[in-house]
Protein backbone atom coordinates (compact mmCIF):
# COMPACT_ATOMS: atom_id res chain seq x y z
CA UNK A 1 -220.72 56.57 13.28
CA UNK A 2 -218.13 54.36 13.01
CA UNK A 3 -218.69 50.86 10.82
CA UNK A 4 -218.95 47.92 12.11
CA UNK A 5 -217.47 44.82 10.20
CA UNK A 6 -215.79 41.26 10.69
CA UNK A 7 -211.80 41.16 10.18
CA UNK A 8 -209.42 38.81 10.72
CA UNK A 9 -207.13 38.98 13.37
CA UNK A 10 -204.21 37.92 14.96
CA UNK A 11 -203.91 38.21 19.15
CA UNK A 12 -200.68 36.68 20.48
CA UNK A 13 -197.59 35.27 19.01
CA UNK A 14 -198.14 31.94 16.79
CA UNK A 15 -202.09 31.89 18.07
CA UNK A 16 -204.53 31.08 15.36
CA UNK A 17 -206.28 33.74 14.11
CA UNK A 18 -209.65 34.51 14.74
CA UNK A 19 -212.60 36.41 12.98
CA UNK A 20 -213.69 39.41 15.18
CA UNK A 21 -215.66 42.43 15.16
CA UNK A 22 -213.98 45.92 13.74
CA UNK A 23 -215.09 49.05 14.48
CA UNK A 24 -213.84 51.61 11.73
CA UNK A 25 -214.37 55.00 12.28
CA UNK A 26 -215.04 57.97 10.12
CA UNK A 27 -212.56 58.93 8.05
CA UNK A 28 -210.81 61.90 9.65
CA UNK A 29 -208.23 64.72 7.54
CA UNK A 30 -205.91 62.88 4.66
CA UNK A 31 -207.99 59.48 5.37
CA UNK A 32 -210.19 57.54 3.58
CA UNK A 33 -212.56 54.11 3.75
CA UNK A 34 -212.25 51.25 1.64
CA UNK A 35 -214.51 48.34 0.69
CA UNK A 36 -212.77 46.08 0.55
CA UNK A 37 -213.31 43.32 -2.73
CA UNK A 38 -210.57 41.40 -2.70
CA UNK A 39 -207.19 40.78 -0.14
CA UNK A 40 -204.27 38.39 -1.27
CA UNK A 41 -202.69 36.24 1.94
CA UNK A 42 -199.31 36.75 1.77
CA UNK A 43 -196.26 35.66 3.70
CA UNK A 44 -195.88 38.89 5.29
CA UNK A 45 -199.73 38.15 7.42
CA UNK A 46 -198.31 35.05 8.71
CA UNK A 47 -194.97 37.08 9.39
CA UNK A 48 -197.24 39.25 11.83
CA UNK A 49 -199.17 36.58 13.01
CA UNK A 50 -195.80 34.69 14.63
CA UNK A 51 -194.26 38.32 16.00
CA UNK A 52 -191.75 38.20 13.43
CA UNK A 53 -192.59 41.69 12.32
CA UNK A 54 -193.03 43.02 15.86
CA UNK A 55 -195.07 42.87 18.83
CA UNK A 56 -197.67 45.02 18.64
CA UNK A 57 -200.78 43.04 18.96
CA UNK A 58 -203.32 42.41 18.26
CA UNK A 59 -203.27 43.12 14.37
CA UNK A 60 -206.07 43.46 11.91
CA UNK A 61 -203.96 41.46 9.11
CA UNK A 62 -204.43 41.56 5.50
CA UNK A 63 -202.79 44.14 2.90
CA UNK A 64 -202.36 42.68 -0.24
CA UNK A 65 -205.83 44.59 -1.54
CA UNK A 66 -208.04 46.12 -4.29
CA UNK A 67 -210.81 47.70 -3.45
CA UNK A 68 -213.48 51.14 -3.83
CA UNK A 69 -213.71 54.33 -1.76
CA UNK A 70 -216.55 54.13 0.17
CA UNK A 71 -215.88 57.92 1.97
CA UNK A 72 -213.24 60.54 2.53
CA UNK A 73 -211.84 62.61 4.93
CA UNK A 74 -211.01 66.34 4.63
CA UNK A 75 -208.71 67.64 2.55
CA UNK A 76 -208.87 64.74 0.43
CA UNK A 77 -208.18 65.37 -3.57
CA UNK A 78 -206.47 62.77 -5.08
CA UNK A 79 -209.18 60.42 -4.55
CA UNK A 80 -213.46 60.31 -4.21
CA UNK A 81 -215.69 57.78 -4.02
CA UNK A 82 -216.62 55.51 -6.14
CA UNK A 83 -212.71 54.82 -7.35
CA UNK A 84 -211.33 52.02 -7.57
CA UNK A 85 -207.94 51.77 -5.81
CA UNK A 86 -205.14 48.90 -5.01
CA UNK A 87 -204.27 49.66 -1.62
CA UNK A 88 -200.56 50.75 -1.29
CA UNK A 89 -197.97 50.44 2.11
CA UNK A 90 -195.83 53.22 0.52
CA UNK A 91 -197.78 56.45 0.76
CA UNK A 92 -195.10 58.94 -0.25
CA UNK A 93 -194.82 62.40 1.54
CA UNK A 94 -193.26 64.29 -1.16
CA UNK A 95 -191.11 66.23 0.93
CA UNK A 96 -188.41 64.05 2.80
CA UNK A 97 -184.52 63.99 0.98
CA UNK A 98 -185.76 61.07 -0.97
CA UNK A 99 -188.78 62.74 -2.31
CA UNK A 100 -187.01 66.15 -2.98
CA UNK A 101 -184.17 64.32 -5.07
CA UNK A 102 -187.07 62.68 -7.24
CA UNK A 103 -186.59 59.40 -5.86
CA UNK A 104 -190.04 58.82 -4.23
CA UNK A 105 -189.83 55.03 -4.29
CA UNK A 106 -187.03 55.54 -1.48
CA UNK A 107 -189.42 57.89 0.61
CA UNK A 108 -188.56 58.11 4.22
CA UNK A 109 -191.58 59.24 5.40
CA UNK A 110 -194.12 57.37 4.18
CA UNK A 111 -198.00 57.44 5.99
CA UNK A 112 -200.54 55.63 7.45
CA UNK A 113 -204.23 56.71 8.81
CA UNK A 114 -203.79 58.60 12.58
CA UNK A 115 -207.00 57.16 13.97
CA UNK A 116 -207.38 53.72 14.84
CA UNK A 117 -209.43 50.81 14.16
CA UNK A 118 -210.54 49.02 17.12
CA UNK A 119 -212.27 45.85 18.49
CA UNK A 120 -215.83 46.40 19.84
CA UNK A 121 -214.23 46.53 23.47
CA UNK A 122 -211.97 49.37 22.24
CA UNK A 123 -208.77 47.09 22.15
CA UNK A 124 -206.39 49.52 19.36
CA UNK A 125 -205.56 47.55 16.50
CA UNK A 126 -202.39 47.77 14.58
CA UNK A 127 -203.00 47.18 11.05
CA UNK A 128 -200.77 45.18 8.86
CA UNK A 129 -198.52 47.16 6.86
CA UNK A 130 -200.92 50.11 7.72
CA UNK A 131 -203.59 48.68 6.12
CA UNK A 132 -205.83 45.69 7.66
CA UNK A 133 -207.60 44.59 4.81
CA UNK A 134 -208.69 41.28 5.84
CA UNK A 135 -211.90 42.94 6.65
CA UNK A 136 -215.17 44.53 4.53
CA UNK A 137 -214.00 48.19 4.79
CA UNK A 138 -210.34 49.25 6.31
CA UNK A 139 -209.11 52.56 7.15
CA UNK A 140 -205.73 53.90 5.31
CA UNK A 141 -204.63 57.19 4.32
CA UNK A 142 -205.89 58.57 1.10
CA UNK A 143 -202.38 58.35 -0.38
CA UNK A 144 -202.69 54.50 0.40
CA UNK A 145 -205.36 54.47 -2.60
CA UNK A 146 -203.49 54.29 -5.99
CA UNK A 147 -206.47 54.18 -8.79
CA UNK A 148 -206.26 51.97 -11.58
CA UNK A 149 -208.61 50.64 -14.30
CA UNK A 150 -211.95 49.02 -13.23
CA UNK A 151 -212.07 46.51 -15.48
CA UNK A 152 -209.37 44.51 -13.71
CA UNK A 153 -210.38 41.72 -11.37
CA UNK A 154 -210.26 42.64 -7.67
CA UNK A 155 -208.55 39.25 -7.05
CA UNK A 156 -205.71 40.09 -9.16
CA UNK A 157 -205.11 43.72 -9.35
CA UNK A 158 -204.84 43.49 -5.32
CA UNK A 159 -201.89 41.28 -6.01
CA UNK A 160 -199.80 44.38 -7.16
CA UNK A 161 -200.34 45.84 -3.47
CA UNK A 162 -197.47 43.79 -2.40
CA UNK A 163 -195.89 40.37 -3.33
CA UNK A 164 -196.10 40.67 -6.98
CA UNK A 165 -195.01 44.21 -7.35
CA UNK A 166 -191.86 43.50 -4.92
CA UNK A 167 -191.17 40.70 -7.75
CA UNK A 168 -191.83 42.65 -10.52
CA UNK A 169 -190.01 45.25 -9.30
CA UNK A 170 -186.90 43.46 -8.11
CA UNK A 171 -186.57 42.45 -11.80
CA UNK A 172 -187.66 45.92 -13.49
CA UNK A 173 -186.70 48.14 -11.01
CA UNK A 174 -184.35 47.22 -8.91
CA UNK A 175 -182.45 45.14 -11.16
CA UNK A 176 -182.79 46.92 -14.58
CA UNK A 177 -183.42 43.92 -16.30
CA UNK A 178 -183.25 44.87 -20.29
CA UNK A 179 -183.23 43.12 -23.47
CA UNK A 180 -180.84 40.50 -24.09
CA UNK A 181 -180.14 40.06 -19.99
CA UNK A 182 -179.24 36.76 -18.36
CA UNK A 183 -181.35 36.10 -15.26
CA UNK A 184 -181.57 33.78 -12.56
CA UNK A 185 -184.47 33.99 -10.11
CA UNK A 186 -183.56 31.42 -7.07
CA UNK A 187 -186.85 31.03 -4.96
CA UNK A 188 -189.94 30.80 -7.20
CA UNK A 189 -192.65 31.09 -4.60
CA UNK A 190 -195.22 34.25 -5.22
CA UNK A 191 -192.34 36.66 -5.24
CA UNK A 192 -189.81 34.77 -6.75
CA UNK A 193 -192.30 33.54 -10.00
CA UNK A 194 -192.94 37.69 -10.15
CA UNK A 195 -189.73 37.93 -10.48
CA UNK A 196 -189.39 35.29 -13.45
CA UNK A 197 -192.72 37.24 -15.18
CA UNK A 198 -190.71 40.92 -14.64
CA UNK A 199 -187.77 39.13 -16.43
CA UNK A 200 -189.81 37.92 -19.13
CA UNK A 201 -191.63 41.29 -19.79
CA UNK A 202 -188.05 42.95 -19.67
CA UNK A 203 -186.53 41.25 -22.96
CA UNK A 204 -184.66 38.81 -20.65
CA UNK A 205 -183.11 36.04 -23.86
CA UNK A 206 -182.61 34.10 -20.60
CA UNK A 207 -184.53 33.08 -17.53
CA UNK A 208 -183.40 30.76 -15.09
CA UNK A 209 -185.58 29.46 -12.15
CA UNK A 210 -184.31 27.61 -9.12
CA UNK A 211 -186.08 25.94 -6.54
CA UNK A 212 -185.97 22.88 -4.33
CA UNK A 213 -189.65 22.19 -5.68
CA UNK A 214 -190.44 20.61 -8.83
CA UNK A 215 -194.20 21.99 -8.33
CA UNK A 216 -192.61 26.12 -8.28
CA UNK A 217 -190.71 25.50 -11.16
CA UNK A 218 -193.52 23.96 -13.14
CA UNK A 219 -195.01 27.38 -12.15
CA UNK A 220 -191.60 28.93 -12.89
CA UNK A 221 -191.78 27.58 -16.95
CA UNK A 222 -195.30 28.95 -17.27
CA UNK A 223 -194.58 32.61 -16.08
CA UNK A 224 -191.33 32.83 -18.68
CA UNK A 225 -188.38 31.13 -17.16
CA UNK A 226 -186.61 29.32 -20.07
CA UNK A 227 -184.33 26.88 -17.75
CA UNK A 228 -185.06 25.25 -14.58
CA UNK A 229 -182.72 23.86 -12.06
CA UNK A 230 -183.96 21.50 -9.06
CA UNK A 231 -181.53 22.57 -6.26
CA UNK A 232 -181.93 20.01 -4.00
CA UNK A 233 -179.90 17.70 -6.43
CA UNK A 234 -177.97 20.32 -8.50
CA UNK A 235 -175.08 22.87 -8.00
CA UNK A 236 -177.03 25.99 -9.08
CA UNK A 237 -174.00 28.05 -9.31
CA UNK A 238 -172.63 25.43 -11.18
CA UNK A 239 -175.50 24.66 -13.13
CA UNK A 240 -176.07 28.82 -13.54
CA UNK A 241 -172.78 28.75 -15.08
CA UNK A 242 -173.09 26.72 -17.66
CA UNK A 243 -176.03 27.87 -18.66
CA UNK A 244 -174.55 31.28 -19.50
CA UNK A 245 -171.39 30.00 -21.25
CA UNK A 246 -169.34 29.66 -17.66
CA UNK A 247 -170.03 33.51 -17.16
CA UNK A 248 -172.85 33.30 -14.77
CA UNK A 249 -176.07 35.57 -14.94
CA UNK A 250 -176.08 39.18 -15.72
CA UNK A 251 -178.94 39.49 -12.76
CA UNK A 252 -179.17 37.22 -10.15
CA UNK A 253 -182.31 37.74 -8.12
CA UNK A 254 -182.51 36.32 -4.64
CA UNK A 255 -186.42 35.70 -3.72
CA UNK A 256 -185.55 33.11 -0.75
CA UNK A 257 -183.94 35.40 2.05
CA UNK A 258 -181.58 33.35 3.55
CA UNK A 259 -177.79 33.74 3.82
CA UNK A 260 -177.06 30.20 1.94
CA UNK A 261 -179.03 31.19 -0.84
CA UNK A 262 -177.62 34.89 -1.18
CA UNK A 263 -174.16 33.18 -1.57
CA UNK A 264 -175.57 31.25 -4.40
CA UNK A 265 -176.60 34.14 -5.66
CA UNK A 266 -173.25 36.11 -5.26
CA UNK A 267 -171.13 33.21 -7.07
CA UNK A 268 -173.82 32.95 -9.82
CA UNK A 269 -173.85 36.57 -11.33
CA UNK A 270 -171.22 37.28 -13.70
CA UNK A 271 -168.71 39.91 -13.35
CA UNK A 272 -169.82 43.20 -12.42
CA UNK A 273 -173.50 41.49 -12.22
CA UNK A 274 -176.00 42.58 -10.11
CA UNK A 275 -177.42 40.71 -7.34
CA UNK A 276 -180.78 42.26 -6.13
CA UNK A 277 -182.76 40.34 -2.48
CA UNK A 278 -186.17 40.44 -2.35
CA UNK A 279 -186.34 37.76 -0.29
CA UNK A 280 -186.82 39.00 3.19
CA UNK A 281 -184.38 37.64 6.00
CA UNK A 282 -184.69 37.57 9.55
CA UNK A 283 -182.91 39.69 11.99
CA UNK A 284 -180.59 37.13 13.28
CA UNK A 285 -179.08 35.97 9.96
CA UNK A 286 -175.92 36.96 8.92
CA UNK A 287 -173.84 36.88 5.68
CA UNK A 288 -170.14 36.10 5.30
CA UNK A 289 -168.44 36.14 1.95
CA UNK A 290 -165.17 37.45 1.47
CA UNK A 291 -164.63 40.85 1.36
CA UNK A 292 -162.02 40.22 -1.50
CA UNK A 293 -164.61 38.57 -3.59
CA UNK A 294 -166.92 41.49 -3.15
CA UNK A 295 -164.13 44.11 -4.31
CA UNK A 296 -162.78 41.79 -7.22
CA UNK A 297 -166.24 40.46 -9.03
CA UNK A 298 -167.29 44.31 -8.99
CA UNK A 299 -170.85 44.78 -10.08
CA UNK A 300 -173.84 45.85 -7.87
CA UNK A 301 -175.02 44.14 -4.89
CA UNK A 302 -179.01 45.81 -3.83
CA UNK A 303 -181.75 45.06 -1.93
CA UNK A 304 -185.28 45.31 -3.34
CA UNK A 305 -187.39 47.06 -0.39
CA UNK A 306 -191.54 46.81 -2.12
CA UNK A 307 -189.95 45.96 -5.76
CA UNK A 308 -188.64 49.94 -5.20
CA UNK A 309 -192.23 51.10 -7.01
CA UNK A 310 -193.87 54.25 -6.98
CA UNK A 311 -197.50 53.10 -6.76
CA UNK A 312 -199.13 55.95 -8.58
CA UNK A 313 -196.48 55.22 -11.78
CA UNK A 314 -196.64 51.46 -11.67
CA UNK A 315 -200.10 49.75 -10.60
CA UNK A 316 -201.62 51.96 -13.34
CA UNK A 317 -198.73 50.71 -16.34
CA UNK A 318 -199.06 47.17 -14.92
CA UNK A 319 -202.80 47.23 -14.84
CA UNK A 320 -202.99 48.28 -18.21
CA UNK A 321 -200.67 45.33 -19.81
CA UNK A 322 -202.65 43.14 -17.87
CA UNK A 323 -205.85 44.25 -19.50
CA UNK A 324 -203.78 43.92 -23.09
CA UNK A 325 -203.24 40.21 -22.16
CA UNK A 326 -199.16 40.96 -21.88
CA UNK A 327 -198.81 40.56 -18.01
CA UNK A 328 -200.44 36.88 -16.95
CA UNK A 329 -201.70 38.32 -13.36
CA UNK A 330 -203.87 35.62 -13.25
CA UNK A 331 -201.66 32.74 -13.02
CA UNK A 332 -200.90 33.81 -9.43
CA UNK A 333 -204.42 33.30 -8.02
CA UNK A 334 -204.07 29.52 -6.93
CA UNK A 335 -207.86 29.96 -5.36
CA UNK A 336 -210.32 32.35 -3.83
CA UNK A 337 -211.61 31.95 -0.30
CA UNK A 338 -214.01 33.67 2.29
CA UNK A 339 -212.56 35.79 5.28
CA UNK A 340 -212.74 32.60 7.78
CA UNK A 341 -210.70 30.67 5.56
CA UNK A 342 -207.23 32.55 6.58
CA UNK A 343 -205.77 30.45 8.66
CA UNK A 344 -205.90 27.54 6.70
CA UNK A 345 -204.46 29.66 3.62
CA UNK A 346 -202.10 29.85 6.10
CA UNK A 347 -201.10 26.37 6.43
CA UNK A 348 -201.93 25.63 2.30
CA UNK A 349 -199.28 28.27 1.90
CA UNK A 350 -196.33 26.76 4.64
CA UNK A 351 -196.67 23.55 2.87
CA UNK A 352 -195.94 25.30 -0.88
CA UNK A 353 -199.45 24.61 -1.90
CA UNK A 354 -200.29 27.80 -3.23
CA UNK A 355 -199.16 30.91 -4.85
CA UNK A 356 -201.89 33.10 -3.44
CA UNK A 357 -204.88 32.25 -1.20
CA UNK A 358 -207.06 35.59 -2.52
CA UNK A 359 -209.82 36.41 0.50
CA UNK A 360 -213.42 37.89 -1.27
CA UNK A 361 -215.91 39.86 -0.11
């Protein structure tokens, strides 16, 4: 029998979302059921919510999650229930190029659950991100559920599920920050603030936030960053500059996703710097810097798709120097809310309230 619980979804392009009734079923082979504790609202929800993802409505939205198994399906052995999982959009295969070179991070074939949840009428549901955890209990592939210690918060260790690792990561991962680094991180909203803490755990001697909003860089100081630099009435690549003895920063992390600020972040790395986006544009932006200036300033220039994590090696690690008080997970829950109180997360988060509206069951 299929269960029957209220979710939060999204019908038609820039509509308010509404609270509705969710019919999960079963799960079937490679599948599994999760009660849901805790689900961050994060930019990407309200991406759905105004098509900018695609247009496959309605969506059950919600991803950002922690969470226990409730029931599997067959074939099933990496997880039972009873664990306690972060829910995951990256369920590696193990056997595309990616996964065979031992680069699973860059897996081509990631999965989701085949069966579908539904509304009571039978209307299909596409989950966010394969997942549709703005609801009691969600459907995902077992691979989706990445166990980590219990004694972490649901509130916060859903956080790693997206926004935080993709910061984290961008710094960590993508970037290789290391000890002694100069870093800029422009765009200190949820991601861009993960960024700053990444830096921080990294060794970086130098951190340097920019934002247009006095209230993100506040945040920005109290996750690590060492410098801040208002934007609105600064030069940043200027200002970048002379913070790092007119060399610029060794990694320049872009958190914002638009083409204005990616050329800030281009002029502001030193030479043969790396410049890593995590920000997330949209398709009809385009970049234009001079091809000359990318062949002469050398260096790398990436993109940081999820922070480039491997779910099973990182929630675990960052769990653990979260529960040894080295990894300040908390800072990023601005408030907790109940599962009718999306849509005006929504709205707290356009006007750069919050970090992170976290939903609880």
């Amino acid at each position: 029998m299929p269960y029957e619980v209220q979710g939060v979804v999204a019908r038609g392009k820039g509509e308010p979302v509404t609270l509705e009734t969710v019919l999960v079923p079963d799960p079937g082979p490679g599948e599994a059921v999760v009660a849901v504790q805790a689900c961050g609202v994060c930019h990407t929800d309200l991406h759905y919510r105004e098509g900018g993802i695609n247009d496959d409505f309605p969506f059950l939205l919600g991803h950002e999650a922690a969470g226990v198994v409730e029931a599997v399906g067959e074939g099933v052995t990496g997880v039972e229930p009873g664990d306690y999982v972060i829910l995951n959009w990256r369920a590696v295969c193990g056997q595309c190029r990616a996964c065979l070179r031992g680069r699973p991070w860059y897996c081509f074939n990631t999965h989701n659950a085949t069966q579908k949840m539904t509304l009571a009428d039978g209307t299909v549901l596409s989950p966010a991100l394969g997942i549709g955890a703005f609801a009691a209990k969600t459907l995902v592939a077992a691979g989706q559920c990445t166990k980590v210690d219990p004694a972490a918060k649901p509130a916060v260790a859903g956080l790693l599920g997206c926004g935080v690792m993709a910061g984290l990561g961008a710094a960590i991962n993508t970037g290789g920050v290391t000890r002694g680094d100069s870093v800029a991180v422009i765009g200190c909203g949820g991601v861009g603030n993960a960024a700053v803490l990444g830096s921080r755990l990294a060794g970086a001697r130098k951190i340097i936030a920019v934002d247009v909003d006095d209230r993100k860089l506040a945040w920005a100081r109290d996750f690590g960053a060492t410098h801040l630099i208002n934007s609105s009435d600064t030069d940043p690549v200027e200002a970048i500059r002379e913070l790092t003895e007119g060399n610029g920063a060794d990694v320049v992390i872009e958190a914002v996703g638009r083409p204005e600020t990616y050329t800030q972040a281009f002029y502001a790395r030193d030479l043969a710097g790396t410049v890593v986006l995590v920000g997330v544009p949209t398709p009809e932006m385009r970049l234009d810097l001079p091809l000359l200036d990318v062949f002469g300033r050398g260096g790398a220039l990436k993109s940081s798709w999820y922070g480039d994590c491997l779910p099973s090696r990182d929630f675990p690690m960052l769990i653990d120097l979260y529960l040894q008080g080295r990894l300040d997970l908390d800072g990023f829950v601005s408030e907790t809310i109940g599962v009718g109180d999306v849509e005006e997360a929504f709205a707290k988060m356009h006007r750069g309230e919050v970090l992170r509206s976290v939903v609880v069951f």
